[in-house]
C-alpha atoms as a PDB file:
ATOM      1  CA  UNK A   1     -91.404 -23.373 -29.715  1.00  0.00           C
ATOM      2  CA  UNK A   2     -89.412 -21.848 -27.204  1.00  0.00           C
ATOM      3  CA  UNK A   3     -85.892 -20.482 -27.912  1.00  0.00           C
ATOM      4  CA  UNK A   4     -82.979 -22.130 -26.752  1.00  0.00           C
ATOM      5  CA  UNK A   5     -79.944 -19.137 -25.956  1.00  0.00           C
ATOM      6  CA  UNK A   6     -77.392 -21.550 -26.044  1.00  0.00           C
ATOM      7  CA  UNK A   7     -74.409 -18.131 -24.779  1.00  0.00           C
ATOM      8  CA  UNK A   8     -77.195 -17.374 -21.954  1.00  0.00           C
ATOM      9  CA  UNK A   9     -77.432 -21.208 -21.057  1.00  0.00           C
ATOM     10  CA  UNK A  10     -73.311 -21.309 -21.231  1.00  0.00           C
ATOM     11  CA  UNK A  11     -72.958 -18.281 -19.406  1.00  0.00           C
ATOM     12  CA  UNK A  12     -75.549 -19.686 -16.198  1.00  0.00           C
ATOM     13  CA  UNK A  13     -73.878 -23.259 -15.751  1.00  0.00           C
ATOM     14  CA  UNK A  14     -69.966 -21.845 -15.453  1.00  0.00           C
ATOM     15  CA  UNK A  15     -71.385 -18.554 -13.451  1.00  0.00           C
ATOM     16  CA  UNK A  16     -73.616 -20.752 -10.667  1.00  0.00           C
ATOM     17  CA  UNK A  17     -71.737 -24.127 -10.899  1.00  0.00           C
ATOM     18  CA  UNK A  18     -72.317 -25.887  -7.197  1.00  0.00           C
ATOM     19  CA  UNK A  19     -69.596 -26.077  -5.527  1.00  0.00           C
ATOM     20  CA  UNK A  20     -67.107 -23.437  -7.485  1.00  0.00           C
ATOM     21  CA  UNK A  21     -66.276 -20.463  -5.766  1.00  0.00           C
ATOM     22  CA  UNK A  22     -65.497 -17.206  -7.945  1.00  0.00           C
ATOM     23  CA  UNK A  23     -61.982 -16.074  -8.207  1.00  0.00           C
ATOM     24  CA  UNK A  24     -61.519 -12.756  -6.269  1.00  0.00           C
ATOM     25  CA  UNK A  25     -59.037 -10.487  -8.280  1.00  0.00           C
ATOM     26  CA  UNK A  26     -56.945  -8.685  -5.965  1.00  0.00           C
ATOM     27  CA  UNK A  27     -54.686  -5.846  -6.645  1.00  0.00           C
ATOM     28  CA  UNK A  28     -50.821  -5.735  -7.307  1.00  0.00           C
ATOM     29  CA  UNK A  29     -49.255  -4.643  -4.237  1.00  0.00           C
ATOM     30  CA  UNK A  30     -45.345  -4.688  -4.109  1.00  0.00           C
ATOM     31  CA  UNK A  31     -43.550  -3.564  -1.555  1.00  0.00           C
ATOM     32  CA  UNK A  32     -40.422  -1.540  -2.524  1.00  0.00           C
ATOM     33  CA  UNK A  33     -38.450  -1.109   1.000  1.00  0.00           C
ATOM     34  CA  UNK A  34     -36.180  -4.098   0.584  1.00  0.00           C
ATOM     35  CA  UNK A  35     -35.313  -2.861  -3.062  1.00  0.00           C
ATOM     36  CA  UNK A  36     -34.758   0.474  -1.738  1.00  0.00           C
ATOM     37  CA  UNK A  37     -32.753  -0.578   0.974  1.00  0.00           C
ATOM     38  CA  UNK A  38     -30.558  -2.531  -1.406  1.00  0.00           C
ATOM     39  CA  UNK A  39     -30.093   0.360  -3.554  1.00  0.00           C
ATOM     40  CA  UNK A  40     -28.689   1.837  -0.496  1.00  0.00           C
ATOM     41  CA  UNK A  41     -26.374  -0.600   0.349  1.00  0.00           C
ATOM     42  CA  UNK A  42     -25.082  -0.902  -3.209  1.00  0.00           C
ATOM     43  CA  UNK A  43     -24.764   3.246  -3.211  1.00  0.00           C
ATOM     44  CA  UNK A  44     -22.485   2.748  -0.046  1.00  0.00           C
ATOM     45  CA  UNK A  45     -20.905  -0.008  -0.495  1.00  0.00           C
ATOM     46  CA  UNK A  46     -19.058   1.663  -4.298  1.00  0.00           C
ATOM     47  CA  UNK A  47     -18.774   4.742  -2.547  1.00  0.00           C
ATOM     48  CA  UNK A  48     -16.765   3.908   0.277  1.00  0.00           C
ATOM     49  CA  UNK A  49     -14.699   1.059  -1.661  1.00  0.00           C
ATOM     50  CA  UNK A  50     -13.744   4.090  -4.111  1.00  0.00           C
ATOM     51  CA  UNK A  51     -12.988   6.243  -1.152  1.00  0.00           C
ATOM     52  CA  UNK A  52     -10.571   3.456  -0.185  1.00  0.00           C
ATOM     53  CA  UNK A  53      -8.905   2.183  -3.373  1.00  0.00           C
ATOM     54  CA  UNK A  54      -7.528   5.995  -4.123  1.00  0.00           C
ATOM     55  CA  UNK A  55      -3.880   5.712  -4.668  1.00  0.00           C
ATOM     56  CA  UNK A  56      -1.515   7.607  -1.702  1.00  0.00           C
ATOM     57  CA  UNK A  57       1.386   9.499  -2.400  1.00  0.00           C
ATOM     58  CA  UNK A  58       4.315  10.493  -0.180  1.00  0.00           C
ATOM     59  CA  UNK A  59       5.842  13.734  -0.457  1.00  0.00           C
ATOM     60  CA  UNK A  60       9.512  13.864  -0.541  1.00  0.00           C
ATOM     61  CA  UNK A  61      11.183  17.618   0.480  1.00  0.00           C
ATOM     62  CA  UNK A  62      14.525  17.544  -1.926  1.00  0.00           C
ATOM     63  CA  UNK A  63      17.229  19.630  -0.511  1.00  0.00           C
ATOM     64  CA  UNK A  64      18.262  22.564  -3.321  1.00  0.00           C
ATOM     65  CA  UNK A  65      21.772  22.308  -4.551  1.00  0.00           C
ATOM     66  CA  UNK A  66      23.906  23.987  -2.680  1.00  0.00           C
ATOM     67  CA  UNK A  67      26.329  23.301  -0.067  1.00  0.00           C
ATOM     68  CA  UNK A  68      25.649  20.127   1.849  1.00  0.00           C
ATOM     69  CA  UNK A  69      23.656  19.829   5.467  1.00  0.00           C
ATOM     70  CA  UNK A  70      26.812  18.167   7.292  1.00  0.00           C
ATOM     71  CA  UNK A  71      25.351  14.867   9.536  1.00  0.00           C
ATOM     72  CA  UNK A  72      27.217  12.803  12.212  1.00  0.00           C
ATOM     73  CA  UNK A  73      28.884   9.804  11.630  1.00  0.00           C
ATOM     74  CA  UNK A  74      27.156   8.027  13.880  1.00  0.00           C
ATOM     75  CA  UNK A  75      23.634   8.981  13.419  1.00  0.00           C
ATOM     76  CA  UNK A  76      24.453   8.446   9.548  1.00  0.00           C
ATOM     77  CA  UNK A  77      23.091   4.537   7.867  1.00  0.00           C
ATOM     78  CA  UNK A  78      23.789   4.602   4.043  1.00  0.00           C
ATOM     79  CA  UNK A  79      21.593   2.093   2.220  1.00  0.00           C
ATOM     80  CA  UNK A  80      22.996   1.667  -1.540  1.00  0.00           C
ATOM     81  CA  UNK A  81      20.987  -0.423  -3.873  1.00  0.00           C
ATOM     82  CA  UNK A  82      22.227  -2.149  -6.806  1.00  0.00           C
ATOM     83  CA  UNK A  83      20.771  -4.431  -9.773  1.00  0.00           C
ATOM     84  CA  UNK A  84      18.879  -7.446  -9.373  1.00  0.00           C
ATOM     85  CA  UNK A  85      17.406  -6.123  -5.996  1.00  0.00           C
ATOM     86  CA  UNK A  86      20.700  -6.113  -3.871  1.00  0.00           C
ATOM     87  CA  UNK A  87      20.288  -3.945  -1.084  1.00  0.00           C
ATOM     88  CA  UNK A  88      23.814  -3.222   1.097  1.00  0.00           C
ATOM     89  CA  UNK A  89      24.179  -0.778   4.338  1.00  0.00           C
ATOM     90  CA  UNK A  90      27.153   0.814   5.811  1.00  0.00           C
ATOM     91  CA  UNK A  91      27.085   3.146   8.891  1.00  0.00           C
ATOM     92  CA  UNK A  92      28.891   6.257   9.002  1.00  0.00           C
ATOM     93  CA  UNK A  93      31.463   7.240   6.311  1.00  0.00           C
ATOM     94  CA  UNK A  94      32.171   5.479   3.249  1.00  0.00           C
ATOM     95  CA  UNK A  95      35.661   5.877   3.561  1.00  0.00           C
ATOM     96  CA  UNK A  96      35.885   3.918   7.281  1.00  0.00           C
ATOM     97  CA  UNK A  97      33.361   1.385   6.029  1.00  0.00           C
ATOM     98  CA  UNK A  98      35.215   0.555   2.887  1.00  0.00           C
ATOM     99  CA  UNK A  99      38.693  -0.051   4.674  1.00  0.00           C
ATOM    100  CA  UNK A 100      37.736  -1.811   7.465  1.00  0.00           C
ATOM    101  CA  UNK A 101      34.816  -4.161   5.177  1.00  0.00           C
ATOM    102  CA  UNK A 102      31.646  -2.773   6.972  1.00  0.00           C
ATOM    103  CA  UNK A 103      29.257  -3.022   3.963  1.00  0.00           C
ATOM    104  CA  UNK A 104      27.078  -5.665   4.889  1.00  0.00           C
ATOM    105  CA  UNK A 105      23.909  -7.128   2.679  1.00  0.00           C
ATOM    106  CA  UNK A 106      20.499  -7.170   3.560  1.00  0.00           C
ATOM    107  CA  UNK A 107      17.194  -7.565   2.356  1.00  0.00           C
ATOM    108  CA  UNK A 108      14.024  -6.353   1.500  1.00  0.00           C
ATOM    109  CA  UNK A 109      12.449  -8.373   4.023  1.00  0.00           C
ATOM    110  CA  UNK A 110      10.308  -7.078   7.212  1.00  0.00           C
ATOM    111  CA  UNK A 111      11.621  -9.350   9.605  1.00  0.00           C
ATOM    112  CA  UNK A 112      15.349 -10.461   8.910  1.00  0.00           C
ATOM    113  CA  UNK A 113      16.010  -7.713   6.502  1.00  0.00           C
ATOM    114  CA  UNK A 114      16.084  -3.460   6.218  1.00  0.00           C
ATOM    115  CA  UNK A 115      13.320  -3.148   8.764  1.00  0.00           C
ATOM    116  CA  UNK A 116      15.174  -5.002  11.224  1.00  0.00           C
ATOM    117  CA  UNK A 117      18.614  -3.455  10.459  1.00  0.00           C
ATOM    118  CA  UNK A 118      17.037   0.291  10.553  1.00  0.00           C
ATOM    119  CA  UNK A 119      15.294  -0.744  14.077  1.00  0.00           C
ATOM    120  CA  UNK A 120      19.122  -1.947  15.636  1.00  0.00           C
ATOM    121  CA  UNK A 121      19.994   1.486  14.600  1.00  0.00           C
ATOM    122  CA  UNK A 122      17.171   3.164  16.059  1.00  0.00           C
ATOM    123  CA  UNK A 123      17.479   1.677  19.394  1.00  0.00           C
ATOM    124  CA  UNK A 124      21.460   2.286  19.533  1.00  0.00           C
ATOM    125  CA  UNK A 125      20.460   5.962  19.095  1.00  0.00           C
ATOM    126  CA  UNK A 126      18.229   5.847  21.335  1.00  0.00           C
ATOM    127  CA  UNK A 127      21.116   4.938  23.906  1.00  0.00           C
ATOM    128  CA  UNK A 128      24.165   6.584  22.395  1.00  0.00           C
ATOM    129  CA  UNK A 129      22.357  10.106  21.293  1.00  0.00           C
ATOM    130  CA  UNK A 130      21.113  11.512  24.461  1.00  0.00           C
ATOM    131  CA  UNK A 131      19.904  14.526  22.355  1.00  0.00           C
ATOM    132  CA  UNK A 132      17.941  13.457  19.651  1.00  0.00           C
ATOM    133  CA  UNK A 133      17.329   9.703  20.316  1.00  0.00           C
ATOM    134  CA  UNK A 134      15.867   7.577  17.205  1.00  0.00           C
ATOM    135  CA  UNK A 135      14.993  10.777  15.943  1.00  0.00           C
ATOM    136  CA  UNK A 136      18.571  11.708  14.991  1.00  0.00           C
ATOM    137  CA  UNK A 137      19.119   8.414  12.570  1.00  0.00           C
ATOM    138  CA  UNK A 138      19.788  10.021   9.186  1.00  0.00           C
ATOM    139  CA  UNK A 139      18.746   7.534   6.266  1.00  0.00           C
ATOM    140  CA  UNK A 140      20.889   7.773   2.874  1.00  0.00           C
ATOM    141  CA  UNK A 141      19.506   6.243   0.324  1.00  0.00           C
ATOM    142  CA  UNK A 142      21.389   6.183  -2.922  1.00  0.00           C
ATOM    143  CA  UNK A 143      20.627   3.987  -5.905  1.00  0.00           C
ATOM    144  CA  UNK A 144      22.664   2.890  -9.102  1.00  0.00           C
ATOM    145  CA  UNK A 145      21.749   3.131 -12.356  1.00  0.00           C
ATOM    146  CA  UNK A 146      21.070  -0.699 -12.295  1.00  0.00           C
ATOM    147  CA  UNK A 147      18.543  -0.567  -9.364  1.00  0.00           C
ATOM    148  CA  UNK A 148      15.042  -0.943  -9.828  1.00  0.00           C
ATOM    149  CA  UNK A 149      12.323   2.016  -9.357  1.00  0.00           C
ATOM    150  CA  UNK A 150      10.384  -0.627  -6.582  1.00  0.00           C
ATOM    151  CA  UNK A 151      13.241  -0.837  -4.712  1.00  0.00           C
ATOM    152  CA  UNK A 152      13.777   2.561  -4.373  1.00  0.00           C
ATOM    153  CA  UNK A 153       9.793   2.985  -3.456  1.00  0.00           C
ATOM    154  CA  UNK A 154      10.598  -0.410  -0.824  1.00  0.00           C
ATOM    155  CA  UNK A 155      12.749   1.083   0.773  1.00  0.00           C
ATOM    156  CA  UNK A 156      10.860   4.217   1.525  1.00  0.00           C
ATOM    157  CA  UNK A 157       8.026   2.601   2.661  1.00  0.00           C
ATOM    158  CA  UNK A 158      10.580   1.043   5.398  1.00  0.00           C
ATOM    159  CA  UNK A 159      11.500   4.574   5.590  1.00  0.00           C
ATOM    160  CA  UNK A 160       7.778   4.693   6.391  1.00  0.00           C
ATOM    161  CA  UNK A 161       6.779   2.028   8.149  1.00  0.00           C
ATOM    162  CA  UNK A 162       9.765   2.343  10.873  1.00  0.00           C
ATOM    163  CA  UNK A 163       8.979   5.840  11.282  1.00  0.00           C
ATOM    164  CA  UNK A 164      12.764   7.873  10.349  1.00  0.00           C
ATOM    165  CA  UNK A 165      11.958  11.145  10.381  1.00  0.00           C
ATOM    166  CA  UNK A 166      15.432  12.276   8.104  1.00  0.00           C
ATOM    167  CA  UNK A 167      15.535  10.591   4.920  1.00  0.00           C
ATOM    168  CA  UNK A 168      17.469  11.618   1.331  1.00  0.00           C
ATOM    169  CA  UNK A 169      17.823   9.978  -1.511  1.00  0.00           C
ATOM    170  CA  UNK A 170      21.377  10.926  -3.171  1.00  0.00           C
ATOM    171  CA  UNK A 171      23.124  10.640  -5.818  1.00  0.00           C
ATOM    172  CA  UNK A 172      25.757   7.190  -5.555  1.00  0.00           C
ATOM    173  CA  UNK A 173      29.134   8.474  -5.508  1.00  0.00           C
ATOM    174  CA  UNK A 174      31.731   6.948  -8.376  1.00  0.00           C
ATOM    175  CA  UNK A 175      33.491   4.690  -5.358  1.00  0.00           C
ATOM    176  CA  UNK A 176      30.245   2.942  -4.567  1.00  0.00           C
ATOM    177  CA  UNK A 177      28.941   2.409  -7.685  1.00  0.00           C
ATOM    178  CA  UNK A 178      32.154   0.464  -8.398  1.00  0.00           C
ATOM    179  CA  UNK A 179      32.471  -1.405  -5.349  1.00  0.00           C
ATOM    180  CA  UNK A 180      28.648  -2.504  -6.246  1.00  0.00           C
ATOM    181  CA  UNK A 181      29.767  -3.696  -9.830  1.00  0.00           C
ATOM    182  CA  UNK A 182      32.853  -5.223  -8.332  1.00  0.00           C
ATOM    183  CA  UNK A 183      30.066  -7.571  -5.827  1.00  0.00           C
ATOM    184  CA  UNK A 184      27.216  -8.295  -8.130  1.00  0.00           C
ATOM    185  CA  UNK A 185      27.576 -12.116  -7.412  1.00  0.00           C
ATOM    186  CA  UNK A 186      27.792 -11.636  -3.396  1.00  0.00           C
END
C-alpha cells in the first residue's frame, strides 16, 4: 500500500495552486527627508519665536541730585498723572499755568490723546526754536502717589513712540499734587 503524506500533499496544492501567484516580500523602505525636514522647521520655527518673545527694556539716565539742569519755558510740557488713569499737561511753568487755568486733560490715547498733544508741541518747536527744533521739547513727567505703575510705563512708550529725545521723570511738587486731589472728578 502506498503511503499517503498528507503535510507533503498539503504543502503541493497551496504551493502550485493554478491561477495563484506567490506573494513577493519586499523590503521596508521609508524615506526620512520629509521627517527631517519637519524637524527643521519645528527647530526654527521655536527658535526664532523665542528670539522674538524676549522682553525689551528701556534704559532711563536719572540725573544725580544736585542742583537742577535749568530748561526754557517754552520748550518745557509737564505731564502730571494722577489716580484712576488721569493724565493732565501744562506747558511751561507751573506757576503761569496755574493762574491763568492752562492745565488741560488728556488721554492715553494715540490719536486724540498724549501722542497727539506731544506732536502739536513738537511741530511748534519746530517753528518757534530755530536752534534745536523738536529736539529741544523737554518732557516732565511727574506722577502722584495715586498713579498707576502702567501709566507711568504709557507714557514713556509715547515718550518712545514720538521720538523726544529729553525726558525726566520727577518728583510732583506739593502744589500739584493738591491741585490733582482738588480735580479727581474732572
Amino acid at each position: 500500500m502506498a503511503q499517503i503524506n498528507i503535510a507533503d500533499e498539503l504543502k503541493n496544492r497551496t504551493r502550485h495552486r493554478a491561477g495563484v501567484k506567490r506573494m513577493i516580500r519586499h523590503t521596508l523602505k521609508i524615506d526620512m527627508t520629509p521627517m527631517v525636514d519637519l524637524g527643521f522647521l519645528l527647530i526654527s520655527f521655536f527658535v526664532i519665536t523665542t528670539e522674538l518673545s524676549k522682553p525689551t527694556t528701556m534704559n532711563i539716565i536719572l540725573p544725580t541730585e544736585g542742583r537742577l539742569t535749568p530748561v526754557g519755558r517754552s520748550d518745557a510740557l509737564t505731564i502730571l498723572l494722577g489716580r484712576n488713569n488721569t493724565i493732565y499737561y501744562y506747558y511751561g511753568d507751573w506757576k503761569e499755568a496755574f493762574a491763568s487755568g492752562e492745565i488741560m486733560r488728556t488721554s492715553y490715547s494715540g490719536t486724540n490723546g498724549l501722542r497727539e498733544v506731544i506732536g502739536e508741541k513738537q511741530k511748534w518747536l519746530d517753528i518757534n526754536n530755530k536752534k534745536e527744533g523738536r529736539a529741544g521739547l523737554m518732557m516732565i513727567i511727574k506722577a502722584s502717589v495715586e498713579a498707576s505703575y502702567k501709566n507711568l510705563v504709557d507714557v514713556l512708550d509715547e515718550a518712545t513712540i514720538t521720538m523726544v529725545k529729553k525726558y525726566t521723570v520727577v518728583k510732583i511738587s506739593p502744589e500739584e499734587a493738591g491741585w490733582l486731589n482738588n480735580n479727581k472728578n474732572q
